[in-house]
Structure formats: C-alpha cells, structure tokens
Protein backbone atom coordinates (compact mmCIF):
# COMPACT_ATOMS: atom_id res chain seq x y z
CA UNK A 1 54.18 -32.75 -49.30
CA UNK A 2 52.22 -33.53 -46.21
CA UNK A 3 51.97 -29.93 -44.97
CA UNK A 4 50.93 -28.43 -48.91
CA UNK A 5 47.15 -27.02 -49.16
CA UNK A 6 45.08 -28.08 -52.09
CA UNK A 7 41.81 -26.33 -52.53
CA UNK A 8 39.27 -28.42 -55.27
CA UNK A 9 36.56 -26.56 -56.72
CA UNK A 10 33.98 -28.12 -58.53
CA UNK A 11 32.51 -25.36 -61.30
CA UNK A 12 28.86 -26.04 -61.13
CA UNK A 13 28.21 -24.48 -64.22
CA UNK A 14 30.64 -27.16 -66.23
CA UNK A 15 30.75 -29.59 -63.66
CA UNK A 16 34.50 -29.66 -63.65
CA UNK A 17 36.77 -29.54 -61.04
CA UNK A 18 39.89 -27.97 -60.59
CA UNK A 19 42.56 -27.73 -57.97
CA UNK A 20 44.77 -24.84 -56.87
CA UNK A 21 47.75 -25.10 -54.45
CA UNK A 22 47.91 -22.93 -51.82
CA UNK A 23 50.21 -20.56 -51.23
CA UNK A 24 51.02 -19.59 -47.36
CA UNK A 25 48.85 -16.47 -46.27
CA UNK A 26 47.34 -16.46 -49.87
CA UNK A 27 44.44 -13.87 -50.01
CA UNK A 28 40.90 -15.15 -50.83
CA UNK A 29 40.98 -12.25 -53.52
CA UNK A 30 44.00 -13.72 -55.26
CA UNK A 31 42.85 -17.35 -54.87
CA UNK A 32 39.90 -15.96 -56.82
CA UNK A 33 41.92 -14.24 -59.54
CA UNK A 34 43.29 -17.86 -60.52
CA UNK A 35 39.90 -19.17 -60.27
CA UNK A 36 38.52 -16.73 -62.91
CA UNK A 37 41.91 -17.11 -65.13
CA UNK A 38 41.05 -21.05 -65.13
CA UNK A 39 36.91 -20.92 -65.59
CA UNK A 40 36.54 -17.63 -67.24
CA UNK A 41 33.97 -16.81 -64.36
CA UNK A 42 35.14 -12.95 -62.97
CA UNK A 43 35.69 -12.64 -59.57
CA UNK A 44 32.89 -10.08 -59.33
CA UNK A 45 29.93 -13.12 -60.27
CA UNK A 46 32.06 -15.65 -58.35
CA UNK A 47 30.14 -17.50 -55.20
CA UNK A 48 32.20 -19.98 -53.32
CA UNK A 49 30.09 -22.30 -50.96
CA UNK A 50 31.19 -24.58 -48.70
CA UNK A 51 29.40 -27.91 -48.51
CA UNK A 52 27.05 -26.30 -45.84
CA UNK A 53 25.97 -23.78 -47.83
CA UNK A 54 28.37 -20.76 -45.99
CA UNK A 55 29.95 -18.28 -48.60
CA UNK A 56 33.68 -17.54 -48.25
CA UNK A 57 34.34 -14.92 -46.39
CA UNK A 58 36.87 -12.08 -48.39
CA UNK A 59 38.36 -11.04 -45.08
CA UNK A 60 40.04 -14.58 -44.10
CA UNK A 61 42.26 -15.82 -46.08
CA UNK A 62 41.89 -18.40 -48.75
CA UNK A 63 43.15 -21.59 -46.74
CA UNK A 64 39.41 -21.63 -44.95
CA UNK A 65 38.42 -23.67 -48.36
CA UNK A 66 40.89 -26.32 -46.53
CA UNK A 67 38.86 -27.94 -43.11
CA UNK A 68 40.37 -30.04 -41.14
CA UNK A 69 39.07 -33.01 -39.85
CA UNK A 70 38.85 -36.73 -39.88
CA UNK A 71 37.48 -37.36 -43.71
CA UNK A 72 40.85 -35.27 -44.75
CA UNK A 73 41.26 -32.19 -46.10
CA UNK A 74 41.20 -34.14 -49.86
CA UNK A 75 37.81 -35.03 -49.24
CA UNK A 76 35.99 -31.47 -49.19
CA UNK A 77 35.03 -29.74 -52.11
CA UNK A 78 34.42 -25.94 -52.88
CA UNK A 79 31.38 -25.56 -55.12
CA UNK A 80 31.55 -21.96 -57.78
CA UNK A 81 28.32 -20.55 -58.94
CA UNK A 82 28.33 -17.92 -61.23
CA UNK A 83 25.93 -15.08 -60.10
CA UNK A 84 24.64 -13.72 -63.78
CA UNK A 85 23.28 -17.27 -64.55
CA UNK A 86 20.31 -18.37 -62.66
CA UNK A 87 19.82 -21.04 -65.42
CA UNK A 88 22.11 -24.17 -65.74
CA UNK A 89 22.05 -25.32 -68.91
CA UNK A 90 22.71 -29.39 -68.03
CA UNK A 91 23.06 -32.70 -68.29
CA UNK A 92 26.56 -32.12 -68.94
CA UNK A 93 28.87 -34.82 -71.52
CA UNK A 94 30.17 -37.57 -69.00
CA UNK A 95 33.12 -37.94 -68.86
CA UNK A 96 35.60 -39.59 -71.39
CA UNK A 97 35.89 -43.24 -71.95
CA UNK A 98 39.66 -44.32 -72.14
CA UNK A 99 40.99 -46.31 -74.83
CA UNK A 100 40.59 -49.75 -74.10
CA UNK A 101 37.04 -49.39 -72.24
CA UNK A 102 35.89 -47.31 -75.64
CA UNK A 103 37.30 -50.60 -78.07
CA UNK A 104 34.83 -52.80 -76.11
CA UNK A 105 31.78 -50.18 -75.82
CA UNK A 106 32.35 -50.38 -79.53
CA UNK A 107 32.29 -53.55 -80.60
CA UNK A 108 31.00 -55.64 -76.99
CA UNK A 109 31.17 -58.84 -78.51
CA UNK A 110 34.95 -59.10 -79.69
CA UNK A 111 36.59 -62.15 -77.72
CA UNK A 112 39.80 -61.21 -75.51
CA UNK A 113 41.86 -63.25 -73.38
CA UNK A 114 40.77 -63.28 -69.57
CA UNK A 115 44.19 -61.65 -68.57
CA UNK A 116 43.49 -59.04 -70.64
CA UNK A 117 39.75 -58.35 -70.03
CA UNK A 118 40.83 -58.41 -66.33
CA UNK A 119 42.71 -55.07 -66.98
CA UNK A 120 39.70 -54.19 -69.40
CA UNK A 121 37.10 -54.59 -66.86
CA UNK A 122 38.64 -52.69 -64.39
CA UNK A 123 39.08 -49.81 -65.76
CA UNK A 124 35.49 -49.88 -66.68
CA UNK A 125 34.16 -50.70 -63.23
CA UNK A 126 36.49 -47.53 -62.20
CA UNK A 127 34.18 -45.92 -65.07
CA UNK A 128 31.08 -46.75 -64.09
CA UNK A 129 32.17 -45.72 -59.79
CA UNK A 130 33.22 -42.22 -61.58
CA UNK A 131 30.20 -41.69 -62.90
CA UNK A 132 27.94 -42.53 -59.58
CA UNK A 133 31.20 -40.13 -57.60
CA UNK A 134 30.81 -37.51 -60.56
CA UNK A 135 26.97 -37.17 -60.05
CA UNK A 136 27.52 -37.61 -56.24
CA UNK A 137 29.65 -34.60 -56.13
CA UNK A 138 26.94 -32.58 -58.10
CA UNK A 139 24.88 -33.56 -56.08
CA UNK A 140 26.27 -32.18 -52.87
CA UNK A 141 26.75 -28.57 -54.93
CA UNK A 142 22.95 -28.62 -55.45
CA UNK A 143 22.97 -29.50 -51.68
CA UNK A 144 25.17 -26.15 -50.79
CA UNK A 145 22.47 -24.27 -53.38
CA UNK A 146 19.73 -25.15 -51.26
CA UNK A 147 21.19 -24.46 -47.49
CA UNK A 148 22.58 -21.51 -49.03
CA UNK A 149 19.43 -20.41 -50.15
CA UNK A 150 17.52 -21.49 -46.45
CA UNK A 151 20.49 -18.66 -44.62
CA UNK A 152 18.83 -16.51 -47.19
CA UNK A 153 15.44 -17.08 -46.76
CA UNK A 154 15.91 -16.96 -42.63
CA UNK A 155 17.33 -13.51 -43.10
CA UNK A 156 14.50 -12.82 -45.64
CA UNK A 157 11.59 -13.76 -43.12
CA UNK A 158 14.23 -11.96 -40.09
CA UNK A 159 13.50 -8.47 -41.99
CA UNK A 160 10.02 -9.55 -43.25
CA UNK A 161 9.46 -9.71 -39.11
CA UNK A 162 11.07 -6.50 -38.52
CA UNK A 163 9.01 -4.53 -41.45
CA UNK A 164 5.75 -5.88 -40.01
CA UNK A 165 6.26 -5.13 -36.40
CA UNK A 166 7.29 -1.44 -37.62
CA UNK A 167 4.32 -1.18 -40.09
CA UNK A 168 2.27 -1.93 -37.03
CA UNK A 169 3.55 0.14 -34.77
CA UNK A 170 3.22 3.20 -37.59
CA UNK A 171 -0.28 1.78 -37.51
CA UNK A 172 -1.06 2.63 -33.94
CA UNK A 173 0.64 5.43 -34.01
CA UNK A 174 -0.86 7.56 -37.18
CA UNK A 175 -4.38 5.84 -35.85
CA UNK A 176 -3.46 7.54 -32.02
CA UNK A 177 -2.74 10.85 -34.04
CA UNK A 178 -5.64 11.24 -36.28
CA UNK A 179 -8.50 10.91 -33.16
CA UNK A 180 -6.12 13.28 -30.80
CA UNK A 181 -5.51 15.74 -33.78
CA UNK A 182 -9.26 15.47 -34.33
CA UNK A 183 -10.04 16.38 -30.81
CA UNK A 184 -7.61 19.27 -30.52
CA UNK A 185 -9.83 20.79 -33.75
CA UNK A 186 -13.08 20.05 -32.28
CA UNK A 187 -12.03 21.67 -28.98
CA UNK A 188 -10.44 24.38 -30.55
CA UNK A 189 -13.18 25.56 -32.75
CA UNK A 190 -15.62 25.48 -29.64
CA UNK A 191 -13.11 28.44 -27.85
CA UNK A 192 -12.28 30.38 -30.23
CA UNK A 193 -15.44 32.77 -29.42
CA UNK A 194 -14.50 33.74 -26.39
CA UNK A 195 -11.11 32.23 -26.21
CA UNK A 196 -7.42 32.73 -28.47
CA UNK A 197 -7.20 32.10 -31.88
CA UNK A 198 -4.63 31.78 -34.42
CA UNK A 199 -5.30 31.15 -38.19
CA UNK A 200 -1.77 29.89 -39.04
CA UNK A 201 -1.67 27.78 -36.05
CA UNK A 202 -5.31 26.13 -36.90
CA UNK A 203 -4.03 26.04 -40.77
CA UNK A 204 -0.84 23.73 -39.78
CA UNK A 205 -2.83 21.29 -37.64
CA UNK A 206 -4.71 20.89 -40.57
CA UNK A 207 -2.01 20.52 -42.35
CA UNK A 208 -0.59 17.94 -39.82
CA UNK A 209 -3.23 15.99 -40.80
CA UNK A 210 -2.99 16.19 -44.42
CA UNK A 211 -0.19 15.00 -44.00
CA UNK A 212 -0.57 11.97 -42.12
CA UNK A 213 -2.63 10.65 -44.93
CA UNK A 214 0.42 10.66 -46.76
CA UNK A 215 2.62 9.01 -44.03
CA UNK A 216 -0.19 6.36 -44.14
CA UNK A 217 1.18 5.14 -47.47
CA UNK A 218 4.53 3.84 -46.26
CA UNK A 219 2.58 1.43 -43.94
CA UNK A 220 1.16 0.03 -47.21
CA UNK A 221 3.60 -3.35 -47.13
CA UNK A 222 0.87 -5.29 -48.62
CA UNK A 223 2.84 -5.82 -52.04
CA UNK A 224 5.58 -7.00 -50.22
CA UNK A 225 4.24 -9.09 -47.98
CA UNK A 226 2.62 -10.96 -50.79
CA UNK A 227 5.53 -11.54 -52.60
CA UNK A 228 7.52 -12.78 -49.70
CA UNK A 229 4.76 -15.39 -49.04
CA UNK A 230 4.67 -16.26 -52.21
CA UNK A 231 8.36 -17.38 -52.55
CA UNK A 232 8.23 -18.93 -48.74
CA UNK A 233 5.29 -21.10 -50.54
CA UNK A 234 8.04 -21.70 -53.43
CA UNK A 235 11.02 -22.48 -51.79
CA UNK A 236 8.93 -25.19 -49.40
CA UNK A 237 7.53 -26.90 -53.04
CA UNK A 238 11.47 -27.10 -53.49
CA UNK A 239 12.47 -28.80 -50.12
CA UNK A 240 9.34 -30.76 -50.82
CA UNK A 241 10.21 -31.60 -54.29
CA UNK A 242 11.45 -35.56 -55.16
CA UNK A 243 14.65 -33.76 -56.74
CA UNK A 244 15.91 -32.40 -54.06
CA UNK A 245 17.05 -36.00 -51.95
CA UNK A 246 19.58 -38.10 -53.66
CA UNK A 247 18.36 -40.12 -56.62
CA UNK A 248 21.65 -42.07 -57.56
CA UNK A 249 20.02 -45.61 -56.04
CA UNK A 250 20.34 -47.04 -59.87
CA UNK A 251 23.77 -45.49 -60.17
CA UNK A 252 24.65 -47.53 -57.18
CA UNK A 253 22.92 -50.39 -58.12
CA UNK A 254 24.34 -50.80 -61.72
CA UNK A 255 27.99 -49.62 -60.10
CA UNK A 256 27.54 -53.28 -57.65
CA UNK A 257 26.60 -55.00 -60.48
CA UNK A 258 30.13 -54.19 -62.21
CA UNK A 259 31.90 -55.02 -59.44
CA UNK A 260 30.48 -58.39 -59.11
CA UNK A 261 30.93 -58.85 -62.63
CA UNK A 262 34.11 -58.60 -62.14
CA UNK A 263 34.88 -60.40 -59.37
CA UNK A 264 33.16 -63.35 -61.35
CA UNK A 265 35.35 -62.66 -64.03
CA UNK A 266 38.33 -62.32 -61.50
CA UNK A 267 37.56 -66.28 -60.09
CA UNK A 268 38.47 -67.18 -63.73
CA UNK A 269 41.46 -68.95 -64.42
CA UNK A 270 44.03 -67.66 -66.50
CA UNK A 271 44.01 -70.15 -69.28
CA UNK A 272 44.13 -69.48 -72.80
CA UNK A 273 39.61 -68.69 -72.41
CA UNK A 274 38.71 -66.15 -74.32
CA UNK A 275 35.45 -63.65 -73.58
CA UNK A 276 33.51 -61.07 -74.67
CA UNK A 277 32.39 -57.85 -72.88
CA UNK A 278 28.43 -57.89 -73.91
CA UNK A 279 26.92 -57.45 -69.73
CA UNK A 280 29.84 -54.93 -68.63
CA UNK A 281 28.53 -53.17 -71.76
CA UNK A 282 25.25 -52.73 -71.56
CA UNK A 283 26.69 -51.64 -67.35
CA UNK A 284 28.62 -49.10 -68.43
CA UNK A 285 25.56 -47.57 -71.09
CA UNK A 286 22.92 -48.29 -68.46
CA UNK A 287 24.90 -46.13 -65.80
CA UNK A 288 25.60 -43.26 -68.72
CA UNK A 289 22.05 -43.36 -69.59
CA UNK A 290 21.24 -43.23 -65.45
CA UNK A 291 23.55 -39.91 -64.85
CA UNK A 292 22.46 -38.00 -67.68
CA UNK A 293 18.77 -38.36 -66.56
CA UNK A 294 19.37 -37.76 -62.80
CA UNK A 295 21.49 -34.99 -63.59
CA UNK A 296 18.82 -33.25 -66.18
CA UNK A 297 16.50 -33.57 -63.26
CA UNK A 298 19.20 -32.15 -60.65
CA UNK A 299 20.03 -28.67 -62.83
CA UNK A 300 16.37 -28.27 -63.46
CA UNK A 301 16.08 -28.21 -59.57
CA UNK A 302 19.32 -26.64 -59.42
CA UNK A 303 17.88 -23.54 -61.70
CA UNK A 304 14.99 -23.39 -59.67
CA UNK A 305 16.65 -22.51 -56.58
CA UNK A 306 19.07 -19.82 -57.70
CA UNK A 307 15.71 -18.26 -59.71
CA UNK A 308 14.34 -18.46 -55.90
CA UNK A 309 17.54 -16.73 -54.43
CA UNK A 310 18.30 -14.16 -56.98
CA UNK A 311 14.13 -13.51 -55.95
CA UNK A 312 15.45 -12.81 -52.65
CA UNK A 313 18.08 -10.94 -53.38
CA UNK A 314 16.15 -8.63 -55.43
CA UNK A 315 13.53 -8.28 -52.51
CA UNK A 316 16.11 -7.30 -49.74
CA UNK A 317 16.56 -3.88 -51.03
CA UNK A 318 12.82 -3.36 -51.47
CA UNK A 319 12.21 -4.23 -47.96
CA UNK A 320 15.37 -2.05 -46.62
CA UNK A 321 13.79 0.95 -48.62
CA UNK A 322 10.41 -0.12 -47.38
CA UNK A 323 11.85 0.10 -43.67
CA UNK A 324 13.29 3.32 -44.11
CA UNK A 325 9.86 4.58 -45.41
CA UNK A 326 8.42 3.33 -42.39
CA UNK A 327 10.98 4.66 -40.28
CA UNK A 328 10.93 8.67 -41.75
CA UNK A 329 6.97 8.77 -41.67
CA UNK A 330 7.29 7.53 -38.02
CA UNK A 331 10.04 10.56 -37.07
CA UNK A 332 7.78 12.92 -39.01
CA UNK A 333 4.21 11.43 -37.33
CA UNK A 334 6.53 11.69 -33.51
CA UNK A 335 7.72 15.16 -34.35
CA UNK A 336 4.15 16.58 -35.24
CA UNK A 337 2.53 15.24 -32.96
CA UNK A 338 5.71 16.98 -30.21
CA UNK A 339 4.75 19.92 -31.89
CA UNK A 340 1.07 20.46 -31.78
CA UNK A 341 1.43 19.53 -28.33
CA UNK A 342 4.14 22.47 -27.33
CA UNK A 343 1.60 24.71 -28.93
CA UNK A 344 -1.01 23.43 -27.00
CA UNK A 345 0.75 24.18 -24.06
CA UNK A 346 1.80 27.73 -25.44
CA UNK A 347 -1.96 28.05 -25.68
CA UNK A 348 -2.01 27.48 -22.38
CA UNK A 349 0.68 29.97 -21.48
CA UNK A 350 -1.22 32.55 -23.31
CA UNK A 351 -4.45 31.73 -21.53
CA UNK A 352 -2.94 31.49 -17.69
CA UNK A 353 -1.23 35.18 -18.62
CA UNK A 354 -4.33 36.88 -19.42
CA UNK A 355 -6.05 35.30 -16.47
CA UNK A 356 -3.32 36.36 -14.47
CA UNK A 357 -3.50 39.79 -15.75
CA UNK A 358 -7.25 40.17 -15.39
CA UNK A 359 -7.15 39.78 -11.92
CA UNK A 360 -4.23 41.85 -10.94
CA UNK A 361 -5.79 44.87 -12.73
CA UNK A 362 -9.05 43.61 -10.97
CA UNK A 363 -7.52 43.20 -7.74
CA UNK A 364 -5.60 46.78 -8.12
CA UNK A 365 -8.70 48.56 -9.22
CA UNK A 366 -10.40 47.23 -6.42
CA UNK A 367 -7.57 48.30 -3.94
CA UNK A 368 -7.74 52.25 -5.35
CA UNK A 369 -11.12 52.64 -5.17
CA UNK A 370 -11.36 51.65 -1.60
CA UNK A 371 -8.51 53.86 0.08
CA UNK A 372 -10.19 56.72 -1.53
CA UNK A 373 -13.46 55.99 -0.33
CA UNK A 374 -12.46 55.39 3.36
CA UNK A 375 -11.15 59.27 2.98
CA UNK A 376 -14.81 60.05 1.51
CA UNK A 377 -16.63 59.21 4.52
CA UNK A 378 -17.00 61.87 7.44
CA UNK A 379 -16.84 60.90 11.00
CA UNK A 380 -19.60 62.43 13.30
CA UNK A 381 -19.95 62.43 17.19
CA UNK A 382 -22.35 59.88 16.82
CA UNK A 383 -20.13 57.27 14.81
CA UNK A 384 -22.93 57.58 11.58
CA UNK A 385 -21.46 58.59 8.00
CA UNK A 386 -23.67 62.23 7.82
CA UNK A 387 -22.45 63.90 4.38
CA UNK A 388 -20.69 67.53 5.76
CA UNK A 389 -19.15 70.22 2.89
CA UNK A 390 -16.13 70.30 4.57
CA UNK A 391 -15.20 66.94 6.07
CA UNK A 392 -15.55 65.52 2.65
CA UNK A 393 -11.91 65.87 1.77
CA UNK A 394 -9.99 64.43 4.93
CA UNK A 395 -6.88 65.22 6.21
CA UNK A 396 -4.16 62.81 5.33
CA UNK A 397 -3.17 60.97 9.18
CA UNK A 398 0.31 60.31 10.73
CA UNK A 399 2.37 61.67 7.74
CA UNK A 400 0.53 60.26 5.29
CA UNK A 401 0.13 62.64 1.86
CA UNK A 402 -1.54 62.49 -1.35
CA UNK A 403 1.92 61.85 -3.36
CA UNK A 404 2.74 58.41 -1.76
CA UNK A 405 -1.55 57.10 -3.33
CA UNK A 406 -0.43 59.25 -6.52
CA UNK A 407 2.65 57.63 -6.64
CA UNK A 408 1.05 53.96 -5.88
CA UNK A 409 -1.42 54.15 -8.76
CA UNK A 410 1.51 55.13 -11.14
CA UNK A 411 3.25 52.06 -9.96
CA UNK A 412 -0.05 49.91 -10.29
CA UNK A 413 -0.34 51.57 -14.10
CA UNK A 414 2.88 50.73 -14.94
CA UNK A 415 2.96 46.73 -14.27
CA UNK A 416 -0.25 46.98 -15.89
CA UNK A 417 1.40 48.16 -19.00
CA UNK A 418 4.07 45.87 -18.98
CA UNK A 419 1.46 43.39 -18.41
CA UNK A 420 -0.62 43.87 -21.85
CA UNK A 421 3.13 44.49 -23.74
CA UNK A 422 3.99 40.86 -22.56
CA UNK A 423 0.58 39.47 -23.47
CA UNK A 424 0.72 41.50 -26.80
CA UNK A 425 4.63 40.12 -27.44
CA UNK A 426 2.93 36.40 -26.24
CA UNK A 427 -0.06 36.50 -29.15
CA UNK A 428 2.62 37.97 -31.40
CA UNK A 429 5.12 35.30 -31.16
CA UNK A 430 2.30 32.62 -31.59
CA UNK A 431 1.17 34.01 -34.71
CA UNK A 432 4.77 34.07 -35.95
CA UNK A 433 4.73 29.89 -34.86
C-alpha cells in the first residue's frame, strides 16, 4: 500500500476532485482517457497544471503528477482546465451537510445532551475546516492559472522581442536599398549618352524598387505591437488585482471560532445538561455565506485570466506568420539587392572590354602605319629624307618580305574580329539578363 501512486485532480470547472491509481509505466495519454471517462472533459481540451503552473508533459509518463518530497505525495494536487471554456461559471454548491450537522442547521435551538452534541459539533467544526480547505484548494488552481499564464506571457514578450529586432533590421535594410538603388538610377541615366545601356536591365531596377514598397508592408507590426501591449497592461491589472492574493482570512477566522467553541463545549461535564446549537449555527452559515462570496470573486478572476491566455494563444500564430513575413521580404530585399549589384559589375565587364578593345585596335593601327612609313622614306648621301621616284618603294632587308607584314595585319584583323564578336556576345547576353 505504501509503494501505490494516487494522482488527485481537482476539476476546476466543478471544483471536484477525483483520484486515479496509478498503474506502473501508465502513459499520460491513458491517464487522460480515465480522466475524460470520469469529467466528461475530452482529452483533446484537457490542461493538466501542476501547482506551479507547468503543463504535463505527453512524453513522460503519467506518475510525474506524483512529486516527491517532504509534504507527501498525498498533499499535491493536479488542477484540469478545460480549454473551450474561458468562462467559469461559479460559486459552485458547497459541499453537503451530513445528517446530524443538517438536523441542527435546521432547527439550532433543539436541546441535546452534551455527549451527543460533542459528536454533533465535531463533525461540524470538520465542516466548517472543509470549507476554508475546499476554497483553499481552489485557490491554489487559480494560483497555477496565473503562473501558467506568466510562462505564457514571457514567451509572448520572447517573440514580441524577436519580431521587433527583425522589423528593425528590415527597416535598415529596405531604407539602405532605396538611397543605393536610387543612386545606381541617377548614375546610370547620366552614362547612358555616351556609355551602355540596357532597357530591360533599367526596367527591373525599377522594378526592384517597386517592389520594395511592397516588402515595406511586412515591417508594418504596428497592429501587433499594440495588441501585445495592450494585454501586458491587462495581465499586470490582474497580478495587481485584490483577487488575485488569498482572501480566506474570515474563513479562517470563523473556522477558530468553531474550534474554540468546541473546546468550550468539550470542558463540559458529561452530566445529564442539555444544549442547543444556536453560535455553531450561525458558524457554520457565516463560513457558507464567506466561501460562496470569495469564490464568486475567485472565478471572476479566474475567467479573466484564461480570457487573457486564450488572447495569447490566439496572438502566437499572428506573430509566427508576422515573422515569416519579415523574414521572406528580407531574402527577397538581400537577393535584389545581390543582383543589381552582379549587374553592376557585368556593366563593368562590358565597359573594361570595350576599353580594352579600343586600344588594341588603336595600338595595332598605330603599329601598321609606322613599319610602312619607315619603308616610305628614302635615304640620301646626306642623311636628309629627299623624295626620289624610285627609292620610294624599298627593298625588304635581311630576308625580310612583304608576306610576313601581309600576314601580320591578317593576324592583327583577326583578334580584332574576335574582339567585337565577344563584345557583341557580352551586350547580347546582358540584354537577355
């Protein structure tokens, strides 16, 4: 008996608890199956909180309700929220009066013997300390609400922080695009006279920048951002909020009172007195009137913080869609901006090419024209150029013949050729881009 795990769960939304026995390497999944076969709650709107406020993990198995420790493992509870309500309809009915404590609560002022309302009293002091553990218990479920709710809200502001610093950083970036894109258009349109040009290529950076614009729109967080402060300004109202500490003092004070009524009672002798129950009485409907208004006020603060969670939880995927907005117009802004700059530098390519090839044919012409002059030129006695009919076409020296400068030219012709081919194939290819 000492060794057998018992799980209590206290059903927040009936404020009854019930008790399972667990069986050895019983699944959290199955532990839930008897849960829902007991409350009627399915498994699928079932949230099991420990008193900290930490959910149940499905992957361990259903013995982590039990903790060890030195209060005992019959001293923890397991608190069950149903997910589809975020409204709790209490005060619930306290709970039943027995027999004997409901014949006095009837009729307070019938004499019994003191033996007898001994017993009597007892069992209604062990009323009235039920109803103070009852709303105690409660209590500490609205208590897992709340610090359940705070691990939300942390990981709420954690991806609040995250969305910002990306929205910023799209910021900079779309704001670094526009005045370079800007400037590549200015200085393009001041070349393009006497420089290369390329209507497709000028029609995509405009493009580019139309669309931009558009990429601006996903750094547009200012809806969310709003309604994230908004609940942050809630949830603080609800820490701050006289509901949310422990307002059982009259509960405790009315359950002291009983017991020193009936310790008074207990100092008695047993002689054939006879009493009536009229104080213990009015106790016991004091302490009923107590719990059902503290525990009015504790599911009206208990519906206020799962409307506050179930806000959160219908945020998260907003901001995870928001994120990925962020996140594609950041690719697309990185990618356009990679590829306006390899054009630039194809540009570039283009314009070092013809440069190239301007003054290799200008170097080349230079280099025929000059051989063929130095054979123009006569030689006379006196070292003077003197034109002469005949010594105007010299005679080729020490082997040299017209066929190897015939045969030079064809070769400087040639790479001049394949020069303009690979300038027209460059201008080609960047129109095609």
């Amino acid at each position: 008996v000492l060794f057998l795990q018992i799980v209590h769960i206290l059903n927040m939304t009936s404020a009854k608890i019930v008790s399972f026995l667990l069986h050895p390497e019983e699944s959290l999944h199955s532990l839930q199956n008897r849960i829902e076969f007991e409350t009627g709650i399915s498994t699928g709107n079932q949230e099991l909180l420990l008193e900290t406020g930490i959910c149940l993990d499905p992957r361990k198995p259903a013995s982590q309700c039990v903790i060890d420790g030195v209060r005992g493992w019959d001293s923890y509870m397991v608190y069950l929220f149903d997910k589809s309500k975020t409204v709790y309809d209490g005060p619930f009915a306290s709970r039943s009066l027995s027999d004997c404590v409901n014949y006095i609560v009837q009729d307070s002022k019938i004499q019994l013997p003191i033996s007898q309302l001994r017993k009597v009293w007892a069992e209604a002091v062990h009323y009235v300390i039920g109803l103070k553990e009852d709303y105690s218990r409660l209590f500490q479920g609205q208590r897992a609400a709340m610090l359940s709710l705070l691990r939300y809200n942390a990981n709420l502001i954690k991806m609040k922080n995250n969305m910002v610093s990306a929205s910023q950083q799209l910021k900079a970036k779309l704001e670094f695009f526009h005045q370079s894109i800007r400037l590549d258009l200015e200085r393009y349109s001041d070349q393009m006279a006497y420089g290369i040009s390329s209507e497709k290529m000028l029609k995509a950076w405009k493009e580019m920048e139309e669309k931009a614009y558009q990429c601006a729109q996903a750094e547009d967080i200012g809806y969310l951002d709003e309604q994230i402060m908004a609940l942050h300004t809630e949830i603080v109202e609800l820490q701050k909020s006289p509901y949310a500490r422990r307002q059982g003092e009259v509960m405790e004070s009315l359950e002291q009172r009983a017991i020193d009524l009936y310790k008074q009672l207990k100092t008695r002798p047993p002689d054939h007195a006879y009493s009536d129950s009229t104080d213990m009485v009015k106790i016991i409907v004091q302490t009923v009137q107590s719990q059902d208004r503290v525990l009015k006020e504790l599911f009206g603060h208990l519906s206020k913080l799962l409307g506050c969670k179930q806000k959160i939880i219908d945020l998260l995927p907003e901001i995870e869609v928001a994120l990925n907005n962020i996140k594609e117009a950041d690719n697309s802004v990185m990618q356009m901006q990679g590829k306006r700059q390899r054009e630039i530098w194809h540009l570039l390519k283009i314009a070092c090419t013809q440069s190239s090839s301007r003054s290799l044919v200008s170097s080349s012409l230079e280099g025929t024209a000059s051989a063929p002059a130095a054979t123009w030129l006569p030689q006379s006695s006196s070292g003077n150029a003197a034109p002469h009919p005949l010594s105007s076409l010299a005679a080729p020296k020490d082997g040299e013949n017209f066929s190897d400068v015939i045969q030079e030219n064809v070769n400087y012709l040639d790479l001049f050729r394949s020069i303009l081919q690979e300038l027209r194939q460059e201008q080609n290819s960047m129109m095609v881009s």
